[in-house]
C-alpha atoms as a PDB file:
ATOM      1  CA  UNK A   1      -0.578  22.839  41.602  1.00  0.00           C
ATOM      2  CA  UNK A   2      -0.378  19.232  41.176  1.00  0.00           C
ATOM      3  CA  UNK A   3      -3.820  18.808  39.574  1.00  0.00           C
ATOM      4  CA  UNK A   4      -2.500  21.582  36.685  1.00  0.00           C
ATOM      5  CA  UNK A   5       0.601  19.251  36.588  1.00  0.00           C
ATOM      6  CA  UNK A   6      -1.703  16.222  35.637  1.00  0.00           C
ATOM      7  CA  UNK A   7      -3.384  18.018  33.381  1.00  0.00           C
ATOM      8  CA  UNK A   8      -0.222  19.077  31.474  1.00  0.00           C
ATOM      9  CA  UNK A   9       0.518  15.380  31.429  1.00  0.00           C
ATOM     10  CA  UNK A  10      -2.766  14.508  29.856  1.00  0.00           C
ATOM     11  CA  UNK A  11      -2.716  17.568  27.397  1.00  0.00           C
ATOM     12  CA  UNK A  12       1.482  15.916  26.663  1.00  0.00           C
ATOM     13  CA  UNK A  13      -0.500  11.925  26.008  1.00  0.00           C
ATOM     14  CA  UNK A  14      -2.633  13.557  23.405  1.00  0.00           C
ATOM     15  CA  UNK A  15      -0.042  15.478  21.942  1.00  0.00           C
ATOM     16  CA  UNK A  16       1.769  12.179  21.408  1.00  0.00           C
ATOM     17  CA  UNK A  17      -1.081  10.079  20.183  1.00  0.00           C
ATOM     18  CA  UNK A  18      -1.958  12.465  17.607  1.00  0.00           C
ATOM     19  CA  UNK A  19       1.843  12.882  16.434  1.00  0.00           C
ATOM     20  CA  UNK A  20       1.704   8.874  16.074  1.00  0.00           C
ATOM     21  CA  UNK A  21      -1.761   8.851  14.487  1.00  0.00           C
ATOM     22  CA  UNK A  22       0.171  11.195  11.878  1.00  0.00           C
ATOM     23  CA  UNK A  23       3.045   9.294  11.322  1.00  0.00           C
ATOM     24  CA  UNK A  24       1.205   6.166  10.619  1.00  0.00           C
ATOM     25  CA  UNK A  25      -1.481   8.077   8.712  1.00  0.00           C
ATOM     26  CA  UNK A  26       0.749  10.260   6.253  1.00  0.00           C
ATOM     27  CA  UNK A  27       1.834   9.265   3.022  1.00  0.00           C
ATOM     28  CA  UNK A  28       5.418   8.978   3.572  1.00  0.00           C
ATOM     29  CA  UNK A  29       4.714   6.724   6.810  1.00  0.00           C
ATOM     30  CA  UNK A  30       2.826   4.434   4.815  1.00  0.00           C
ATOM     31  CA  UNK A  31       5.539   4.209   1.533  1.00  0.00           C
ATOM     32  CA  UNK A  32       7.914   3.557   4.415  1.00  0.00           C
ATOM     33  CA  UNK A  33       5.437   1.186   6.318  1.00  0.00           C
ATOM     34  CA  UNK A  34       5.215  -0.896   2.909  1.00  0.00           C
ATOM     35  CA  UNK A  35       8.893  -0.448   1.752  1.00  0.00           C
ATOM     36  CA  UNK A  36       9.443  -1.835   5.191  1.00  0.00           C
ATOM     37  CA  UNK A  37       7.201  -4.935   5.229  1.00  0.00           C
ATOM     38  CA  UNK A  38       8.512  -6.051   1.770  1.00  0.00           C
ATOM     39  CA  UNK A  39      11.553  -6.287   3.323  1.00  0.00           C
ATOM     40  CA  UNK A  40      10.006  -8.561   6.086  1.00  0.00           C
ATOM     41  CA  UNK A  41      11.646  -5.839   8.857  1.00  0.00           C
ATOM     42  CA  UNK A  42      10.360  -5.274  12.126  1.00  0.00           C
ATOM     43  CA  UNK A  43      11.650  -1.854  12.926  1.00  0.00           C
ATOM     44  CA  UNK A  44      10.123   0.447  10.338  1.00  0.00           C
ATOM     45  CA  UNK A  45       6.593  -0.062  10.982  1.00  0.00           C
ATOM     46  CA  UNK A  46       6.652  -0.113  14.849  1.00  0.00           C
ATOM     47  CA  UNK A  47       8.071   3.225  14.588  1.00  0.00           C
ATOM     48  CA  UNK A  48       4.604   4.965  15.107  1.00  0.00           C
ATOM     49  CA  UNK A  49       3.878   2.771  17.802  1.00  0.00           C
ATOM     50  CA  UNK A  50       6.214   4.781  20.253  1.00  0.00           C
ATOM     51  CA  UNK A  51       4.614   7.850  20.500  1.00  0.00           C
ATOM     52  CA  UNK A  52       0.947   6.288  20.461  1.00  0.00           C
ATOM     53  CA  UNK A  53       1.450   3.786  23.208  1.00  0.00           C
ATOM     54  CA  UNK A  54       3.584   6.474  25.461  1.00  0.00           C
ATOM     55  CA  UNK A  55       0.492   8.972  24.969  1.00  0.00           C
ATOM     56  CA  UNK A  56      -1.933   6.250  25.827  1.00  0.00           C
ATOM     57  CA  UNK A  57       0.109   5.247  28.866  1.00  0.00           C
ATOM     58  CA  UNK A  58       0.226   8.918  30.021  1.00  0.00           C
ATOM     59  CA  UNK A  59      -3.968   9.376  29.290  1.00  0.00           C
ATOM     60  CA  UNK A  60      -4.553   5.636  31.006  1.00  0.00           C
ATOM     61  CA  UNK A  61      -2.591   6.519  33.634  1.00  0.00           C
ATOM     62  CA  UNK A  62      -3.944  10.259  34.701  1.00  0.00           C
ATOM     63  CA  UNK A  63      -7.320  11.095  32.834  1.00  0.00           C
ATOM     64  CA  UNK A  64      -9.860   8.530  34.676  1.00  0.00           C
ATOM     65  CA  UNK A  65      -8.352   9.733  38.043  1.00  0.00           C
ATOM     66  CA  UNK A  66      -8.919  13.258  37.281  1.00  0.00           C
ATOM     67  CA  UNK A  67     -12.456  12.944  35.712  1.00  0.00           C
ATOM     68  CA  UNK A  68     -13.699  11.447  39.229  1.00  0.00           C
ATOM     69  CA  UNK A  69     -14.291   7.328  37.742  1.00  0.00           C
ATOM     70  CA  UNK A  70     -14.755   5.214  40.213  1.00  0.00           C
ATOM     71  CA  UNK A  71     -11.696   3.508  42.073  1.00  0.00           C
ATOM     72  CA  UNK A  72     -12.522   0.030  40.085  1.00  0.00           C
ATOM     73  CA  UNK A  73     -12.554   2.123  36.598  1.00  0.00           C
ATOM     74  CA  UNK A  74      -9.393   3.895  37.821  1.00  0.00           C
ATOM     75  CA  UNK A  75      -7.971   0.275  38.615  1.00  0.00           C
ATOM     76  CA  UNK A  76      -8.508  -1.218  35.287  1.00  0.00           C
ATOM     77  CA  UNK A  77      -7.219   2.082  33.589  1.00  0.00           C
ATOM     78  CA  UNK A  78      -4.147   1.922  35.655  1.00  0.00           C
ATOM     79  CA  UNK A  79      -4.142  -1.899  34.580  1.00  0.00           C
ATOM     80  CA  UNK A  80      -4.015  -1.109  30.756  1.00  0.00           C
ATOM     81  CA  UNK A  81      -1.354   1.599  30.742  1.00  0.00           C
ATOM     82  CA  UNK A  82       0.971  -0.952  32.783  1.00  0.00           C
ATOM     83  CA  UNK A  83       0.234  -3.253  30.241  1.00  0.00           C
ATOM     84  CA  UNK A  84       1.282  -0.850  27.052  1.00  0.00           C
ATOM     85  CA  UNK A  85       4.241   0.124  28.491  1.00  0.00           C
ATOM     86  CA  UNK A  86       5.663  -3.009  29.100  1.00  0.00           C
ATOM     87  CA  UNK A  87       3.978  -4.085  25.680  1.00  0.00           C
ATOM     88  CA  UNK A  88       6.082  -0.827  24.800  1.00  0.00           C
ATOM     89  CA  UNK A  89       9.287  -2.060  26.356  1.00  0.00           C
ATOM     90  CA  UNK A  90       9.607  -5.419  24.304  1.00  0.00           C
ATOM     91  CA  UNK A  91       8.845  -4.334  21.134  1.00  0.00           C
ATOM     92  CA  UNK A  92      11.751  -1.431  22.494  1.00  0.00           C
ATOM     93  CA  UNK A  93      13.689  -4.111  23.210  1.00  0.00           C
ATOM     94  CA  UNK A  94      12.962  -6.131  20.255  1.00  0.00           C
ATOM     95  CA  UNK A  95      14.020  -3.370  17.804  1.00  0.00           C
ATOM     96  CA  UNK A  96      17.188  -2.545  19.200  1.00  0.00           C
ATOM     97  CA  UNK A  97      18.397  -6.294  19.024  1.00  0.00           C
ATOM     98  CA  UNK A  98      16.947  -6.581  15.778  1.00  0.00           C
ATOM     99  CA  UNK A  99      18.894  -3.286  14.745  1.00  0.00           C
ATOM    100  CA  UNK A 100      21.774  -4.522  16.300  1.00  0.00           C
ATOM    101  CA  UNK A 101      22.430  -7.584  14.202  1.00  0.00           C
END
């Protein structure tokens, strides 16, 4: 049962990076994206980021551990989704107090 759970939860990271692929990639993220960085904001073009680095951390976190990598791959997998969420978390962070003011 828990194997099918990780599964889900790799099938739920790709869901997410391809819904953040699509929001950077479609036309009305990118008018926003450039309306955005003529206004010299930081929160409208991160906005894609979200979803793609919570569906990378998800993928980075189960998918090398469930295709049988070696423990060293696993470790360095496990290393880079620690790594995007808290690279997630400050730019989080960073939008909210930007928001804020």
């Amino acid at each position: 049962m828990l194997q099918v759970q990780d599964w889900l939860l790799v099938g739920l990271g790709g869901v997410f990076v391809i819904f953040g692929l699509a929001l950077r990639l479609t036309s009305r993220g990118k008018a926003e994206l450039a309306n955005t960085a003529s206004k010299h904001r930081f929160g409208g073009p991160i906005r894609w980021m979200y979803p793609l680095f919570s569906g990378l951390c998800l993928l980075f976190g189960q998918l090398p551990r469930l295709l049988g990598a070696p423990y060293v791959a696993v470790g360095v997998f496990d290393a880079m989704g620690l790594s995007l969420a808290i690279a997630l978390v400050v730019l989080m962070i960073r939008h909210l107090r930007l928001r804020v003011r």
